[in-house]
C-alpha atoms as a PDB file:
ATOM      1  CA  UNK A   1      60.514 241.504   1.113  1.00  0.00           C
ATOM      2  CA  UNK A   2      58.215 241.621   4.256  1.00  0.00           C
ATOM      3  CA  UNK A   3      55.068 242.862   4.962  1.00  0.00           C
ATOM      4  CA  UNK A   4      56.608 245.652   7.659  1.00  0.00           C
ATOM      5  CA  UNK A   5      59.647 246.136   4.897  1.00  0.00           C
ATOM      6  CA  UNK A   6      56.738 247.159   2.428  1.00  0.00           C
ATOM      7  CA  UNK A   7      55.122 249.568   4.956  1.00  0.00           C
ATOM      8  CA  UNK A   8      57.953 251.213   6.343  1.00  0.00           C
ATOM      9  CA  UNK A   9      59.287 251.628   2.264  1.00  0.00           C
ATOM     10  CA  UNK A  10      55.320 253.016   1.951  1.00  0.00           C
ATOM     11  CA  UNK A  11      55.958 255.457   4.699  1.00  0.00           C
ATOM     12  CA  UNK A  12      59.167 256.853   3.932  1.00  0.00           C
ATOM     13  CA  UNK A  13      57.556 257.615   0.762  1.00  0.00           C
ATOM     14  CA  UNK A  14      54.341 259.003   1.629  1.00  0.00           C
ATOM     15  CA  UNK A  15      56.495 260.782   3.972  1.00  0.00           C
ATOM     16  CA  UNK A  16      58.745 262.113   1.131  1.00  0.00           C
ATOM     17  CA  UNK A  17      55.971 263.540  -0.571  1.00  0.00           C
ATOM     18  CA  UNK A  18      54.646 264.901   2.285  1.00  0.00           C
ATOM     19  CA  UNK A  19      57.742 267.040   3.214  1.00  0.00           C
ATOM     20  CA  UNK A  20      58.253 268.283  -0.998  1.00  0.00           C
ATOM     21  CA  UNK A  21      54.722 269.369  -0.270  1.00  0.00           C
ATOM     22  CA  UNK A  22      54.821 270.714   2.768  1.00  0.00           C
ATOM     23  CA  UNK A  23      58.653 272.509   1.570  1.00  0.00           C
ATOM     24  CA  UNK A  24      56.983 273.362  -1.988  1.00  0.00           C
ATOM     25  CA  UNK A  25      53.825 275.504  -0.137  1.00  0.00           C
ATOM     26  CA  UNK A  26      56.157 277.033   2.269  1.00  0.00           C
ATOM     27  CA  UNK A  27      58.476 278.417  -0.987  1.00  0.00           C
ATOM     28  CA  UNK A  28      55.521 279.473  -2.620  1.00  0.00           C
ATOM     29  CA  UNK A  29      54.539 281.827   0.543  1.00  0.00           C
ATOM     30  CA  UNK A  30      58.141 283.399   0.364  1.00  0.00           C
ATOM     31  CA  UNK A  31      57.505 284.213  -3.595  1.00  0.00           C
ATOM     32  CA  UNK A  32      54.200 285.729  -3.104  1.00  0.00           C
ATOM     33  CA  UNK A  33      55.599 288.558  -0.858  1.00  0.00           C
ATOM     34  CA  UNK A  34      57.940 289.382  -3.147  1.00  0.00           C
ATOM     35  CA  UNK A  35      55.966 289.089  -6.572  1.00  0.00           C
ATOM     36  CA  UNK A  36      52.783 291.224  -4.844  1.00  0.00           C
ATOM     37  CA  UNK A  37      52.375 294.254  -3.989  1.00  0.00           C
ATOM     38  CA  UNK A  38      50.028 296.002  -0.879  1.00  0.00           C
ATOM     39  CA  UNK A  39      47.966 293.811   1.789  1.00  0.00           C
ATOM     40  CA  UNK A  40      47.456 291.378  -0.795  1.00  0.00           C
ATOM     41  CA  UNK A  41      50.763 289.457  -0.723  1.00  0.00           C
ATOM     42  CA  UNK A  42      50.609 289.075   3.026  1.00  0.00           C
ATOM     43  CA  UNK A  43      47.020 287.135   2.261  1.00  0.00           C
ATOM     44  CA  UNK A  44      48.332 285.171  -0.307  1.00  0.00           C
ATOM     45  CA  UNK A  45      51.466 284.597   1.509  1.00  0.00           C
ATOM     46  CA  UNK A  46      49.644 283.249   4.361  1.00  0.00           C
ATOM     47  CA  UNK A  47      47.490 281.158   2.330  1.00  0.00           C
ATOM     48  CA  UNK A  48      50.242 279.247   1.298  1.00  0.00           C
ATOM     49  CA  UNK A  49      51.800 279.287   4.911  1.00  0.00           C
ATOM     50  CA  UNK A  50      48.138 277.274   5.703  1.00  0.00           C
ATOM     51  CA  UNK A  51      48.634 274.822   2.798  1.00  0.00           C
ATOM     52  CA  UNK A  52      52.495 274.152   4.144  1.00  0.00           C
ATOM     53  CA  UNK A  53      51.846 273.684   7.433  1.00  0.00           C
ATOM     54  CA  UNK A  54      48.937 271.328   6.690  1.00  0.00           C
ATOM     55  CA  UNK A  55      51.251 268.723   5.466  1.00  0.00           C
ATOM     56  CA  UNK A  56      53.679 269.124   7.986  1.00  0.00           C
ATOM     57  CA  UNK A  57      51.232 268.517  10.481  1.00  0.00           C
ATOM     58  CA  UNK A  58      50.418 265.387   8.417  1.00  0.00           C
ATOM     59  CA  UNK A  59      54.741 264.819   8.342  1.00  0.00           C
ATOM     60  CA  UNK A  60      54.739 264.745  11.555  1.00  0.00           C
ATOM     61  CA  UNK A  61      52.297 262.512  12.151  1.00  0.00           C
ATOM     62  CA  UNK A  62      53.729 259.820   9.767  1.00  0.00           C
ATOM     63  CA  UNK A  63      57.423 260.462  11.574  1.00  0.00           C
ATOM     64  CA  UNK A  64      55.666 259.835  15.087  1.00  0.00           C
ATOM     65  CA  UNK A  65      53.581 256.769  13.705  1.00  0.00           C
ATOM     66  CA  UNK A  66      56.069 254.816  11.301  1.00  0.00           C
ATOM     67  CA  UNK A  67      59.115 256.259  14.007  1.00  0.00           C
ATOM     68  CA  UNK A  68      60.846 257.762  11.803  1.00  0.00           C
ATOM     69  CA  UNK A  69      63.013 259.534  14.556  1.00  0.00           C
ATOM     70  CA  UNK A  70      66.734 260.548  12.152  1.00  0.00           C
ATOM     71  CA  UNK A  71      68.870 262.999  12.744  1.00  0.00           C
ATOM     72  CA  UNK A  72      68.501 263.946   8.692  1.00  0.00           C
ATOM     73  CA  UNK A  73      64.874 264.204   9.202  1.00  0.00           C
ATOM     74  CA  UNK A  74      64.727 266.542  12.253  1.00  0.00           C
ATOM     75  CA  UNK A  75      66.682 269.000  10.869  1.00  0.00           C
ATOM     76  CA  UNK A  76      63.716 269.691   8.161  1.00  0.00           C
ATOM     77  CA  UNK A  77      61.135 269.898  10.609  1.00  0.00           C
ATOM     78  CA  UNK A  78      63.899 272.245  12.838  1.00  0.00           C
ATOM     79  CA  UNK A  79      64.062 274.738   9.603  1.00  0.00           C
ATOM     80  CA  UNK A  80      61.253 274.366   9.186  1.00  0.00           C
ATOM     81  CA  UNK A  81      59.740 275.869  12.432  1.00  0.00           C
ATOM     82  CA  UNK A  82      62.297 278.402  12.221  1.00  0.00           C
ATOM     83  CA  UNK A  83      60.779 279.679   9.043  1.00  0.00           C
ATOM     84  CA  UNK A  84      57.980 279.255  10.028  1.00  0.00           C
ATOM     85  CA  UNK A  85      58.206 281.694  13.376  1.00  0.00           C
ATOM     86  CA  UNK A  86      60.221 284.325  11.373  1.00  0.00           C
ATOM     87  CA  UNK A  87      57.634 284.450   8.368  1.00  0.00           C
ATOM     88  CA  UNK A  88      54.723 285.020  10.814  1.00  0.00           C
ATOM     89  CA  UNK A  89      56.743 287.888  12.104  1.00  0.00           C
ATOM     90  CA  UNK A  90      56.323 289.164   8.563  1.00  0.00           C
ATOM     91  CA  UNK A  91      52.970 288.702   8.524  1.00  0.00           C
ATOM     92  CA  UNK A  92      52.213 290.257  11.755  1.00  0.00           C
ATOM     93  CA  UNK A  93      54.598 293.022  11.427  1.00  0.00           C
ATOM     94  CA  UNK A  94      53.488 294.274   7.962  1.00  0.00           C
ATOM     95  CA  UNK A  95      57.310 293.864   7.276  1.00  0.00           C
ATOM     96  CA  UNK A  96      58.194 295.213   3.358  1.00  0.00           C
ATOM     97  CA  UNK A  97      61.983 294.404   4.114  1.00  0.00           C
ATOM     98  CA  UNK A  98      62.027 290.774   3.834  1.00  0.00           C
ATOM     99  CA  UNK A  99      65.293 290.711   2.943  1.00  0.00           C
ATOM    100  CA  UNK A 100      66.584 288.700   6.538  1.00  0.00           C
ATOM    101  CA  UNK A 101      63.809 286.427   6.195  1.00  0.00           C
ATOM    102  CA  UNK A 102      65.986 284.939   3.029  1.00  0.00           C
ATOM    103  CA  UNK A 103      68.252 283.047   5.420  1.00  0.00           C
ATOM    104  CA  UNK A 104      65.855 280.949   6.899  1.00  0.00           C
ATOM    105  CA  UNK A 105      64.540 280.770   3.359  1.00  0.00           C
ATOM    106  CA  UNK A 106      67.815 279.259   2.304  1.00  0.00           C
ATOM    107  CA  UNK A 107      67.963 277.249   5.523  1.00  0.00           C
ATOM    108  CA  UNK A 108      64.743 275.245   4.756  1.00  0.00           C
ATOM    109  CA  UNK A 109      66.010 274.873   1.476  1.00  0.00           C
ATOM    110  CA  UNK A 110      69.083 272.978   2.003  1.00  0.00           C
ATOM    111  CA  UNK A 111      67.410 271.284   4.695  1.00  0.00           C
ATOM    112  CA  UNK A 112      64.636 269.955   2.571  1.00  0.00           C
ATOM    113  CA  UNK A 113      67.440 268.973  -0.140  1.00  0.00           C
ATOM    114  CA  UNK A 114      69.772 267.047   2.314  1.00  0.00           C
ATOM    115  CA  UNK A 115      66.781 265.465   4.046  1.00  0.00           C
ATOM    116  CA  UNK A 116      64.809 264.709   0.339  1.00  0.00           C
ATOM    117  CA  UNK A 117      68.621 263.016  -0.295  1.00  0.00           C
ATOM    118  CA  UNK A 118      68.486 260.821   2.481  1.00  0.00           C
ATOM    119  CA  UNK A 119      65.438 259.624   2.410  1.00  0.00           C
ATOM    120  CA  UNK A 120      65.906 259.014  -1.637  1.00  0.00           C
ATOM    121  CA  UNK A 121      69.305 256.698  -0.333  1.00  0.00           C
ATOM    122  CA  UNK A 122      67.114 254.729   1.992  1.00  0.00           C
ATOM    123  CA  UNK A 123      64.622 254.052  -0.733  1.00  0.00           C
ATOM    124  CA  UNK A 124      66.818 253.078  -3.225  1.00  0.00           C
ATOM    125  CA  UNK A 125      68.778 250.813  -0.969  1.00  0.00           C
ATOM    126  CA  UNK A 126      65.897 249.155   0.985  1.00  0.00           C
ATOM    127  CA  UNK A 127      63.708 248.417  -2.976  1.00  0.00           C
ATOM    128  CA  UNK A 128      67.286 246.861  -4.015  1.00  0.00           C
ATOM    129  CA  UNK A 129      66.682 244.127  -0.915  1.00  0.00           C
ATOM    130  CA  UNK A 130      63.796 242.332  -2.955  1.00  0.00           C
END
């Protein structure tokens, strides 16, 4: 295997880990409004909003850097952003219904799983090509 094989196999893995992260911190957010109660769960909440979007900034960089431009990749950081925007609106808003926010919850979800899947494929098949 090559020296830019090995790096680009390196990336797409550093990059995997990046986006479970990035996907785990944002989930985390969504539980905390619902498991506390008062002011506190929009502070925790956002916490973990900081902590997600730290590592997607860090995503992002790796994507622009190794080029990972895919379809299957922009639609994480797509639903992403999307959650994103309507979970500060929960914040801001003081919003105890977050029952609508669940669909972008779900959204970044499957997003993260079909994207996760893809890049698991390309690993798999690129380490067979030793």
């Amino acid at each position: 295997m090559s020296k830019e094989a090995e790096k680009m196999l390196y990336d797409v893995s550093y990059f995997q880990e990046l986006m479970k992260t990035a996907f785990s911190d944002a989930y985390e957010a969504y539980e905390a409004l619902e498991n506390y109660d008062g002011d506190i769960k929009y502070v925790i909440a956002l916490n973990y909003l900081n902590l997600s979007f730290q590592s997607y900034v860090e995503l992002k960089r790796v994507m622009h850097e190794s080029e990972l431009h895919h379809y299957e990749i922009e639609s994480f950081f797509t639903a992403y952003e999307e959650y994103k925007f309507q979970f500060k609106k929960v914040i801001t808003q003081k919003d105890k219904n977050t029952s609508w926010l669940i669909g972008t919850h779900d959204r970044l979800f499957e997003s993260w799983k079909s994207t996760n899947e893809f890049l698991v494929g390309y690993i798999r098949t690129n380490s067979n090509r030793r």
